[in-house]
N, C-alpha and C. Protein backbone atom coordinates (compact mmCIF):
# COMPACT_ATOMS: atom_id res chain seq x y z
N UNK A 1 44.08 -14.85 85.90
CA UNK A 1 43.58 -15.50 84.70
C UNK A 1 42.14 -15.08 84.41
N UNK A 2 41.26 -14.79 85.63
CA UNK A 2 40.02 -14.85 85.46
C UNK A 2 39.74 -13.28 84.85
N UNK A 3 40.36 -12.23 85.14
CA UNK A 3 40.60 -10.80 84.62
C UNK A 3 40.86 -10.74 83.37
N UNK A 4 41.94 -11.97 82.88
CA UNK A 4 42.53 -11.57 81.41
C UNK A 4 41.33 -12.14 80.35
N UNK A 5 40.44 -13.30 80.98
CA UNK A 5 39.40 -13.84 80.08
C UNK A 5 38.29 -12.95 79.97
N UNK A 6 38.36 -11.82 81.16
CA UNK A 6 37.40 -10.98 81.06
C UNK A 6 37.13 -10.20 80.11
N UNK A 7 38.56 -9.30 80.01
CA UNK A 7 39.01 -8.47 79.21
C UNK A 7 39.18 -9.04 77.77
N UNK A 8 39.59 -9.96 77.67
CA UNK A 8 39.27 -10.47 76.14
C UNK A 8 38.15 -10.66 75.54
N UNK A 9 37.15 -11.03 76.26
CA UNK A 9 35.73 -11.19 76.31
C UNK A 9 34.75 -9.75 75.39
N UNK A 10 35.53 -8.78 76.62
CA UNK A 10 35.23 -7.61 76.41
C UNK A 10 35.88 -6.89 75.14
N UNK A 11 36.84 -7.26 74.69
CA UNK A 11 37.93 -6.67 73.46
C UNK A 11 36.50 -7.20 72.42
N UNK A 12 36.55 -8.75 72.27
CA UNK A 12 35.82 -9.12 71.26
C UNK A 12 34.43 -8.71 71.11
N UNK A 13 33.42 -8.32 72.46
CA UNK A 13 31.99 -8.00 72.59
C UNK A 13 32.59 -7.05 71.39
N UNK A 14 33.22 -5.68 71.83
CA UNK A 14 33.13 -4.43 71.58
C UNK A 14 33.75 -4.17 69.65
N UNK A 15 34.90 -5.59 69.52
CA UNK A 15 34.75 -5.76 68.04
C UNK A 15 33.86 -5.83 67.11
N UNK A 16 32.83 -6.87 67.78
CA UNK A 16 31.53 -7.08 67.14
C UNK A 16 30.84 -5.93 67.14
N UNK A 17 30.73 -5.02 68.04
CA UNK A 17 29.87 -3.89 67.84
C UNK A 17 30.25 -3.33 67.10
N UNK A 18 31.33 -2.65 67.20
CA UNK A 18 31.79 -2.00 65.87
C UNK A 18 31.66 -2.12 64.27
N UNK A 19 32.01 -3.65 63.85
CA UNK A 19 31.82 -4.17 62.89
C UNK A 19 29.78 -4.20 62.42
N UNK A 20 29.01 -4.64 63.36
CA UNK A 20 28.18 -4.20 63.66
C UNK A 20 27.53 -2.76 62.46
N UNK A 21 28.35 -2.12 63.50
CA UNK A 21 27.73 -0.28 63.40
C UNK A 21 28.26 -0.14 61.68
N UNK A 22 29.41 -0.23 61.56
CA UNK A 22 29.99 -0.75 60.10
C UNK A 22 29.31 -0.49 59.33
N UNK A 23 28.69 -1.70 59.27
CA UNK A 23 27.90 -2.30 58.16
C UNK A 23 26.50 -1.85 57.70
N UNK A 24 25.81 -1.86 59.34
CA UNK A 24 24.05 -1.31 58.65
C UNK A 24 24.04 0.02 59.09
N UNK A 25 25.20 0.83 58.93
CA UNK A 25 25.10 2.49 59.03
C UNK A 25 24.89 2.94 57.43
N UNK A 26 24.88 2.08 56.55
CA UNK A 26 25.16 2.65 55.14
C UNK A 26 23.75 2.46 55.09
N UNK A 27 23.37 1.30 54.70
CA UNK A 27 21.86 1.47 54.48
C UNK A 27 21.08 1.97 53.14
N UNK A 28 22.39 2.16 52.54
CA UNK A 28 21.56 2.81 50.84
C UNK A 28 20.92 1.71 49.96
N UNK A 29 19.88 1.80 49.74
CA UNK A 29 19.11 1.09 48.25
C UNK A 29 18.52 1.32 47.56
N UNK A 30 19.16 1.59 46.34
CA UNK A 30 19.03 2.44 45.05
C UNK A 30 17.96 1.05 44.42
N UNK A 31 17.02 1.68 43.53
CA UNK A 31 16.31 0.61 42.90
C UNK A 31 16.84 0.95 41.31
N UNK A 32 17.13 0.18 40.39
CA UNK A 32 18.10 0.72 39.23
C UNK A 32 17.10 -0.08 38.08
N UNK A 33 16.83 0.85 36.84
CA UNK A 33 16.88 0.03 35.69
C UNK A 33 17.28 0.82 34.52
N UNK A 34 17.49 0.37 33.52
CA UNK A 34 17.78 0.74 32.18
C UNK A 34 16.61 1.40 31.40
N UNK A 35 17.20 2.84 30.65
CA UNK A 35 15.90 3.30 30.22
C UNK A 35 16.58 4.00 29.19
N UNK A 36 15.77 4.03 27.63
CA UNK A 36 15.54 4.71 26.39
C UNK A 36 14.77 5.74 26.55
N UNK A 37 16.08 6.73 26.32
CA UNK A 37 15.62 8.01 26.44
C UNK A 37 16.36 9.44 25.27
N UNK A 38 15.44 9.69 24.59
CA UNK A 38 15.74 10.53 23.40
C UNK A 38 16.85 11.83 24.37
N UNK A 39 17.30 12.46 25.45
CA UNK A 39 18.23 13.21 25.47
C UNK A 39 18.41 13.43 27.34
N UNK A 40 19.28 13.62 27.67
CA UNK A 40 19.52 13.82 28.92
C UNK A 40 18.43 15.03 29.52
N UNK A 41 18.13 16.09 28.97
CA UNK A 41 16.84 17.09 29.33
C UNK A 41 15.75 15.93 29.28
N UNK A 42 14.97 15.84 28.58
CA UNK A 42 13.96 14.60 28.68
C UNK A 42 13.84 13.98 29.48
N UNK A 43 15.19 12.68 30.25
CA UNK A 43 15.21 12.49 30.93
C UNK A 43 14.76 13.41 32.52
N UNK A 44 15.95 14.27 32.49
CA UNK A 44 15.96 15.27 33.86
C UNK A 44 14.60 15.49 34.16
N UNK A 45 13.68 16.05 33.08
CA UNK A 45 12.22 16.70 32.90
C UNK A 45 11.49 15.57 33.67
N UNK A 46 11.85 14.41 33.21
CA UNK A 46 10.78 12.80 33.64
C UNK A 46 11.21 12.98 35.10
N UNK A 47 12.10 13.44 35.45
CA UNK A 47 12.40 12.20 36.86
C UNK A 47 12.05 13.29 38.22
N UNK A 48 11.91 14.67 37.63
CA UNK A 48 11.06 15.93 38.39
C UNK A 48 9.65 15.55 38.37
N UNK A 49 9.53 15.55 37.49
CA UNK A 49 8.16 15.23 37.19
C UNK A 49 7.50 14.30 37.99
N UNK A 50 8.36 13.16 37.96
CA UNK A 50 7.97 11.69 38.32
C UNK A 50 8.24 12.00 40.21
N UNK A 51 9.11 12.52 40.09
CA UNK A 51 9.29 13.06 41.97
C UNK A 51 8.09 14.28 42.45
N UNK A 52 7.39 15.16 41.57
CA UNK A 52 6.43 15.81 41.96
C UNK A 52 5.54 15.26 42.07
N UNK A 53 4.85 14.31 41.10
CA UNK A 53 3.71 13.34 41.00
C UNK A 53 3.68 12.98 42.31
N UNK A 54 4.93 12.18 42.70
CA UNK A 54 4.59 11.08 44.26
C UNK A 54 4.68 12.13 45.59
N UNK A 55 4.62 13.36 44.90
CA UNK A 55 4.01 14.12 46.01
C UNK A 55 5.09 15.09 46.62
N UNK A 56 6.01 14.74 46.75
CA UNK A 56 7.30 15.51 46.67
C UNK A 56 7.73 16.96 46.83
N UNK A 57 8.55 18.02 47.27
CA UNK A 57 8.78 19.45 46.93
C UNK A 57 10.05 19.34 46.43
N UNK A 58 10.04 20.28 45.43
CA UNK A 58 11.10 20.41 44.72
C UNK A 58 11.96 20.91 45.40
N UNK A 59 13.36 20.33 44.71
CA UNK A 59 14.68 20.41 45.85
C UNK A 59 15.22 21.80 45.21
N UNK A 60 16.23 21.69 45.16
CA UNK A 60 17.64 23.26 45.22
C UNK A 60 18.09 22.32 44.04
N UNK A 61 18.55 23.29 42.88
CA UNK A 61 19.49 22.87 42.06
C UNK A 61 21.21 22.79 42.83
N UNK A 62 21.58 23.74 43.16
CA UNK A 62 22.84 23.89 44.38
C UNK A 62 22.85 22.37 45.03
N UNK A 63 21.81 21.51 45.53
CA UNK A 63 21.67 20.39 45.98
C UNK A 63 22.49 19.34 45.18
N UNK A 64 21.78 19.44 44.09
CA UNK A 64 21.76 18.16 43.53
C UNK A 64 23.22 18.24 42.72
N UNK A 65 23.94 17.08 42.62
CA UNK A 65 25.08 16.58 42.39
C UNK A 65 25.03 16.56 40.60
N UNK A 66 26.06 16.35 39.91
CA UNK A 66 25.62 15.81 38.37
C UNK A 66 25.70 14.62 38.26
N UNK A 67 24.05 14.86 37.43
CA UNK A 67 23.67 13.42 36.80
C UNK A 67 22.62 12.93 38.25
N UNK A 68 22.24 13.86 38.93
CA UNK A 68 21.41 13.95 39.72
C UNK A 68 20.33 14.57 40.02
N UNK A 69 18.81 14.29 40.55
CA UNK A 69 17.89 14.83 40.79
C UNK A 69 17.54 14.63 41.97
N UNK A 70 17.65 15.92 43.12
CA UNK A 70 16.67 15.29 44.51
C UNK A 70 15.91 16.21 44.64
N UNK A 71 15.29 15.50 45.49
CA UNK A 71 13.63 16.48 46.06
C UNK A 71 14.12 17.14 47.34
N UNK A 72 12.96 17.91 47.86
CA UNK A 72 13.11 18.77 49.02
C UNK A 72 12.39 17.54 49.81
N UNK A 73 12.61 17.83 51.34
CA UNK A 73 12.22 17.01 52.35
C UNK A 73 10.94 16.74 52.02
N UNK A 74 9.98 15.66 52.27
CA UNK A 74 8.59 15.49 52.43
C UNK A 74 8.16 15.34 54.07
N UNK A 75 7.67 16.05 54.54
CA UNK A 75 7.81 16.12 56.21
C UNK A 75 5.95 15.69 56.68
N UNK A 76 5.52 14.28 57.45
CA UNK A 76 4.86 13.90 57.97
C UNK A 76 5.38 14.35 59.73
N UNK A 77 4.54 15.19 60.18
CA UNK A 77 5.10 15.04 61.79
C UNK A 77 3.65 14.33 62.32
N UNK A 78 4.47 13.77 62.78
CA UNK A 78 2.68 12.70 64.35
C UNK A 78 2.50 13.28 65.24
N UNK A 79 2.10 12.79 66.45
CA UNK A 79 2.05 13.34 67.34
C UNK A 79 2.78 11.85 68.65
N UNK A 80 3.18 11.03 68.17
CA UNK A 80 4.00 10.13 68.92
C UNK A 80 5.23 10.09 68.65
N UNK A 81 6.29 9.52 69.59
CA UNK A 81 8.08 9.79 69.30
C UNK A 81 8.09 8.44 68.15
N UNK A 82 8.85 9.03 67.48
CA UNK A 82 8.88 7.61 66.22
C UNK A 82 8.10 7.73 65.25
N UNK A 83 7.08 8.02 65.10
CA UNK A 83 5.46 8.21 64.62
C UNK A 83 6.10 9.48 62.77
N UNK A 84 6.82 10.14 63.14
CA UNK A 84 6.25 11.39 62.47
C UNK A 84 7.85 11.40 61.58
N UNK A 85 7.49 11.30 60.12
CA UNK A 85 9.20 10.92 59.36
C UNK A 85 8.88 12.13 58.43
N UNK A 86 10.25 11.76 57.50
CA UNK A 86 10.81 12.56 56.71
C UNK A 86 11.29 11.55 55.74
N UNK A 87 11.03 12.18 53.98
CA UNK A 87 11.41 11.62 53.02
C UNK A 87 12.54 12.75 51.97
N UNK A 88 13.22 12.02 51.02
CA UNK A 88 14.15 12.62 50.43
C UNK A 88 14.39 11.79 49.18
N UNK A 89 14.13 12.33 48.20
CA UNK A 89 14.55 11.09 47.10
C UNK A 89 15.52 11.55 46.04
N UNK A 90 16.37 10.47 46.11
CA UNK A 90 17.13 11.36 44.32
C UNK A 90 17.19 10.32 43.75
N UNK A 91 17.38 10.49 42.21
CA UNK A 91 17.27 10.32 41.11
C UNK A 91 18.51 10.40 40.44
N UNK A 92 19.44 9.44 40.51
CA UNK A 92 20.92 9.21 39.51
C UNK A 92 20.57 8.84 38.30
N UNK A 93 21.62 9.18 37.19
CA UNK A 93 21.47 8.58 36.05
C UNK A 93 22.75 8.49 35.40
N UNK A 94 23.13 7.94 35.19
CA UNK A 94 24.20 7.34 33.94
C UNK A 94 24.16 6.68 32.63
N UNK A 95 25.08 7.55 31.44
CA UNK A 95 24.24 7.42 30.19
C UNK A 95 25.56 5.78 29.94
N UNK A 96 24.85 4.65 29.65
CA UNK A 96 25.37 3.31 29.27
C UNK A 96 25.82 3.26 27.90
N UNK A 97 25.71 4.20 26.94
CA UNK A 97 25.43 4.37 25.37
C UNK A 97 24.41 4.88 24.77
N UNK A 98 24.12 5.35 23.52
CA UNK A 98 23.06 6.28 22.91
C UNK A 98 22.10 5.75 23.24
N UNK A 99 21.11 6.89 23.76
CA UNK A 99 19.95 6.56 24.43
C UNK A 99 19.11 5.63 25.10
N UNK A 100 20.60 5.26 25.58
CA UNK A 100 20.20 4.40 26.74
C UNK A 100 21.11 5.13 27.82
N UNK A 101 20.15 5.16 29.28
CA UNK A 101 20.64 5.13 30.71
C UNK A 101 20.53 4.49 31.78
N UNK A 102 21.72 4.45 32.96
CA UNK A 102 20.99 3.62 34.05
C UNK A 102 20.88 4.47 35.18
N UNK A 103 19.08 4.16 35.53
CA UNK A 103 18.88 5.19 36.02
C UNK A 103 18.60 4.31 37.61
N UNK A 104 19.23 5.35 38.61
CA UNK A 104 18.52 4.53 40.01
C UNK A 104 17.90 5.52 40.95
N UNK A 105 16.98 4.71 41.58
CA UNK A 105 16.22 5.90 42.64
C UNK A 105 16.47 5.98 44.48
N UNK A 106 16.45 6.61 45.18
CA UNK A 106 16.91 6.21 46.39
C UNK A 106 15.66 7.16 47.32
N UNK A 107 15.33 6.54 47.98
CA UNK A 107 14.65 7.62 48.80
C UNK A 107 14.75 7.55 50.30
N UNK A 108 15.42 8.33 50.88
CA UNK A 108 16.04 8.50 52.20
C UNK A 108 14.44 8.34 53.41
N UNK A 109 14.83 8.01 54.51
CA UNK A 109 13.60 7.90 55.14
C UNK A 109 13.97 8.09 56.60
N UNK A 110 13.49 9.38 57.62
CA UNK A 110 14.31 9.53 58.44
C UNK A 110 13.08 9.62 59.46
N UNK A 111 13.08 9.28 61.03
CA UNK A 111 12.15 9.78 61.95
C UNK A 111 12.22 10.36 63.08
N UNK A 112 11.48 10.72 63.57
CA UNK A 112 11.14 12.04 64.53
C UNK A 112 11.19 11.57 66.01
N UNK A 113 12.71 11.96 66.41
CA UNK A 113 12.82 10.92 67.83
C UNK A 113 12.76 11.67 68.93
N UNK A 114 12.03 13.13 68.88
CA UNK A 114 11.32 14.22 69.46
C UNK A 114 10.10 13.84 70.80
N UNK A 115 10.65 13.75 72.29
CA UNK A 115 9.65 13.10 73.04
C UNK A 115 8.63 14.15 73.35
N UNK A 116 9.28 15.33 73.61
CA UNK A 116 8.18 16.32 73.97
C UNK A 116 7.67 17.10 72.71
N UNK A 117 7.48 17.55 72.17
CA UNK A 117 7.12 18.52 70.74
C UNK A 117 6.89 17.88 69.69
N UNK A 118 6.58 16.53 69.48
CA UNK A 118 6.89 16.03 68.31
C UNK A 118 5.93 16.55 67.04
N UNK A 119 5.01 17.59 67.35
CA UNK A 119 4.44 18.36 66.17
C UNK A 119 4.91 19.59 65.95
N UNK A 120 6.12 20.15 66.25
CA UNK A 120 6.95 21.20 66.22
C UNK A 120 8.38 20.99 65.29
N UNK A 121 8.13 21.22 63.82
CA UNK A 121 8.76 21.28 63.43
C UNK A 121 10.74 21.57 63.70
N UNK A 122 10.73 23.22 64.10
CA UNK A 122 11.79 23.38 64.78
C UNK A 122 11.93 22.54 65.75
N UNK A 123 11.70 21.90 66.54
CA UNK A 123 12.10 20.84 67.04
C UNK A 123 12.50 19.60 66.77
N UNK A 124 12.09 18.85 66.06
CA UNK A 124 12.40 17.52 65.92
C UNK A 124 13.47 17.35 65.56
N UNK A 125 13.97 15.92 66.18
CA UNK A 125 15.09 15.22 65.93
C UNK A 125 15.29 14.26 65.11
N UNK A 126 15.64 14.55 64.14
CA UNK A 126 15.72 13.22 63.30
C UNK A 126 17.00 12.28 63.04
N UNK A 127 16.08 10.72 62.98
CA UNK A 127 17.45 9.87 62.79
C UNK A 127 17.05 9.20 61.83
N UNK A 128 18.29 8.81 61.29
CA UNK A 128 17.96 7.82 59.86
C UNK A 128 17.61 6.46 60.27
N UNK A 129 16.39 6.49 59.22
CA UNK A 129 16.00 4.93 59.32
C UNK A 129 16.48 3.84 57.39
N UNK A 130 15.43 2.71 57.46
CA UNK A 130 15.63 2.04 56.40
C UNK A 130 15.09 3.19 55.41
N UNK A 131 15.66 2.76 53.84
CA UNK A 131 15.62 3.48 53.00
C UNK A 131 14.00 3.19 52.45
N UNK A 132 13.24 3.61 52.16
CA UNK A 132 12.01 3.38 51.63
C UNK A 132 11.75 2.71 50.44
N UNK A 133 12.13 1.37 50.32
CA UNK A 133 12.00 0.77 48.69
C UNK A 133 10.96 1.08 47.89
N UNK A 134 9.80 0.63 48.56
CA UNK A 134 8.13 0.71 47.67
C UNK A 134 8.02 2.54 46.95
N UNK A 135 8.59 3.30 47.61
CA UNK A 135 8.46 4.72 47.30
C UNK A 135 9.65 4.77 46.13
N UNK A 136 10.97 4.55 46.13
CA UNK A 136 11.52 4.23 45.32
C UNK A 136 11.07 3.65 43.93
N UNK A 137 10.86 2.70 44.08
CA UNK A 137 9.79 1.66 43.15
C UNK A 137 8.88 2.83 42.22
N UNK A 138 8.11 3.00 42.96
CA UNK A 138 6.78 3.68 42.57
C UNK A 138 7.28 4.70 41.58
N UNK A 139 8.11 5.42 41.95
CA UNK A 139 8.90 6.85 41.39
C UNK A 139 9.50 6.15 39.60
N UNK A 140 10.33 5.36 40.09
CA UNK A 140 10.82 4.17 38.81
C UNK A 140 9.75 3.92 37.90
N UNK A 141 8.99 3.09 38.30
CA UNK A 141 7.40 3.00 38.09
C UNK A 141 7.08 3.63 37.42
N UNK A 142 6.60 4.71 37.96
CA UNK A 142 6.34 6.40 36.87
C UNK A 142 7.03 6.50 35.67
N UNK A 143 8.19 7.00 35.80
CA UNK A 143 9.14 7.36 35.05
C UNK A 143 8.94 6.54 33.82
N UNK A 144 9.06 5.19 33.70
CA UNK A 144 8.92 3.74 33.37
C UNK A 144 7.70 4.33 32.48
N UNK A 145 6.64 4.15 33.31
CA UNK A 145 5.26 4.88 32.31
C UNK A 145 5.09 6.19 31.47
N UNK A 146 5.79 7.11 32.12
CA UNK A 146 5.64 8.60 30.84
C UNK A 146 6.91 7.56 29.93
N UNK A 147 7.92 7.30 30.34
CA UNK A 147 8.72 7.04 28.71
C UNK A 147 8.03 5.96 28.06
N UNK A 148 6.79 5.42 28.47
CA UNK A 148 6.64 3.73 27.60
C UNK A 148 7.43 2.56 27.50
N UNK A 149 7.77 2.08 28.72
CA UNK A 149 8.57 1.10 28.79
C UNK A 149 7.51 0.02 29.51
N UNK A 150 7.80 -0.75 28.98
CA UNK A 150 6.93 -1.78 29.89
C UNK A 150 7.57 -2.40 31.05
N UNK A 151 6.90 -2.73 32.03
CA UNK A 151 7.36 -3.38 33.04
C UNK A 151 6.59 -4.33 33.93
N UNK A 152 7.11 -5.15 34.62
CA UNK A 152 6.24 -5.77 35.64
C UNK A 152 5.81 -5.50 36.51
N UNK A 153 4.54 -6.06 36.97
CA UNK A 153 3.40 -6.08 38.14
C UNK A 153 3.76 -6.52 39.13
N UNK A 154 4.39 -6.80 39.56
CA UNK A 154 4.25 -8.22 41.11
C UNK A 154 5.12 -9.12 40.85
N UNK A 155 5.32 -10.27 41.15
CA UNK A 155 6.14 -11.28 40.78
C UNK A 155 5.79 -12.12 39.45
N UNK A 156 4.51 -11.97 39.42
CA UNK A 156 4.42 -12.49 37.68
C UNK A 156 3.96 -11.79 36.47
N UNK A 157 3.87 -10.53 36.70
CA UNK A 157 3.89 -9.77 35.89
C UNK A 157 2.56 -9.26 35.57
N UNK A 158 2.35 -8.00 34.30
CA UNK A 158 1.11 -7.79 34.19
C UNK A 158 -0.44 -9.31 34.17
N UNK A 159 -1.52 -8.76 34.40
CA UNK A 159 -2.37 -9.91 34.23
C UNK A 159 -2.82 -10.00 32.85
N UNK A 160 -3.01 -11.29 32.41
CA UNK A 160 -3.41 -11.91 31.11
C UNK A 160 -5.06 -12.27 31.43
N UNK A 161 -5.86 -12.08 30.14
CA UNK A 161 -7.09 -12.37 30.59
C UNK A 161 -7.28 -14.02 30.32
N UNK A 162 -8.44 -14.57 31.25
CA UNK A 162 -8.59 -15.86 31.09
C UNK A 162 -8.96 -16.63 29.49
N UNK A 163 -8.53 -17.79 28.73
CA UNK A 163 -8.97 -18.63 27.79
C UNK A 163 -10.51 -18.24 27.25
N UNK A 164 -10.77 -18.18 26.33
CA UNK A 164 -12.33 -18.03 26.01
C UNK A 164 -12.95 -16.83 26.39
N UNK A 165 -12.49 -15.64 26.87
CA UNK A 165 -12.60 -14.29 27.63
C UNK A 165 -12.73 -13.51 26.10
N UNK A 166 -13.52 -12.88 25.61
CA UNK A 166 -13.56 -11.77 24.74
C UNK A 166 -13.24 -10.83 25.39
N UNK A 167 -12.01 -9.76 24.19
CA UNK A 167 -10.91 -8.46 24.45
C UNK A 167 -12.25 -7.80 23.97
N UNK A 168 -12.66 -6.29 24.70
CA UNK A 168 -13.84 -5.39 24.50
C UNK A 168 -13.26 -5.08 23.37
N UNK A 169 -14.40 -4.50 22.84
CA UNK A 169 -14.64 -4.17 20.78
C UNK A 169 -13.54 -2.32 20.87
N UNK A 170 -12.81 -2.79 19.54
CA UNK A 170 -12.13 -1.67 19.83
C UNK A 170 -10.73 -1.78 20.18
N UNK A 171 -10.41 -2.86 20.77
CA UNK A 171 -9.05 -2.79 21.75
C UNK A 171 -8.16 -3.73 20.83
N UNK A 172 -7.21 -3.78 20.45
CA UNK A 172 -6.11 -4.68 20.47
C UNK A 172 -5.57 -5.86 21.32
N UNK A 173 -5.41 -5.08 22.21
CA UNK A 173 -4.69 -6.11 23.83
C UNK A 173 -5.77 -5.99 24.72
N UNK A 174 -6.28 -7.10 25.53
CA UNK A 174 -6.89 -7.24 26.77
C UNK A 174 -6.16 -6.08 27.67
N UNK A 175 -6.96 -5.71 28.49
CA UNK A 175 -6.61 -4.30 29.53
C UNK A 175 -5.85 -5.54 30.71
C-alpha cells in the first residue's frame, strides 16, 4: 500500500510539472492598439523607424512574416552569468477597416547563461526570459507620436496645469 501511495504521489508531482512547463513556456505579450494610418507603406515606414529610434538593428526582410516587422538582435553582453541579454522586437499589424489598424508590439528578451566567457559573443548561451513590456510600450509610444495620436502618461494620463496657472503667451494648450 505504502509503494502504491508513493507512486501516485509521484504520477501527480510530475503532472503538475508538466502542466507547469505548459503554461509559462509561451510567455508572449504583445502590447496592442488601434491606429489611423493613411496606407500600409506609411505604416511599415513608422514601425522601422520607431524600432531604429529605440536603438535597434535592422532585421532581414526573409525574417519577417506578413504584416510583420522585426528587428535584428540588440546584444548587451556583461561580464556576470545572467547579467548580459538579448532583445528582438516585432511589430504585427492588421488592417480592422480603412485606415484603421491593429497594431501590436512584442519584444523578445533572452539571457546569457554563459559561466565562463560571458563577454564572448560566439559563446553565449541563451535562454528565454520574460518578454520586455516597458520596451514594447515605448516602441508603441513612438509610433503613437510620429502618427499624432494621443495617448496616455501613467495611470492618469497626460498632466493638466494647476487652477489660476497662466498657459505661456503664444500657446493654445498648457505644455
Amino acid at each position: 500500500m505504502r509503494g502504491f501511495s508513493f507512486q501516485a504521489v509521484n504520477a501527480g508531482l510530475a503532472g503538475l510539472l508538466l502542466a507547469a512547463c505548459a503554461t509559462s513556456g509561451s510567455g508572449e505579450g504583445w502590447i496592442e492598439a488601434d491606429l489611423e494610418v493613411p496606407s500600409e507603406r506609411v505604416l511599415r515606414q513608422v514601425a522601422v523607424l520607431a524600432l531604429e529610434k529605440n536603438g535597434f538593428p535592422p532585421g532581414t526582410e526573409d525574417e519577417g512574416l506578413q504584416n510583420t516587422v522585426s528587428s535584428g538582435w540588440l546584444v548587451s553582453l556583461q561580464p556576470f552569468k545572467g547579467d548580459g541579454t538579448r532583445m528582438k522586437a516585432h511589430v504585427h499589424y492588421d488592417e480592422k477597416g480603412p485606415r484603421t489598424w491593429l497594431v501590436g508590439v512584442r519584444v523578445e528578451r533572452e539571457t546569457n547563461e554563459e559561466l565562463g566567457k560571458t563577454l564572448e559573443l560566439a559563446q553565449a548561451k541563451w535562454e528565454s526570459g520574460p518578454d520586455d513590456q516597458d520596451t514594447a510600450t515605448r516602441i508603441l509610444n513612438y509610433m503613437q507620436t510620429v502618427l499624432g495620436v494621443e495617448f496616455k502618461l501613467g495611470p492618469k494620463g497626460p498632466l493638466k496645469p494647476k487652477p489660476g496657472v497662466e498657459v505661456p503667451f503664444g500657446r493654445e494648450k498648457p505644455l
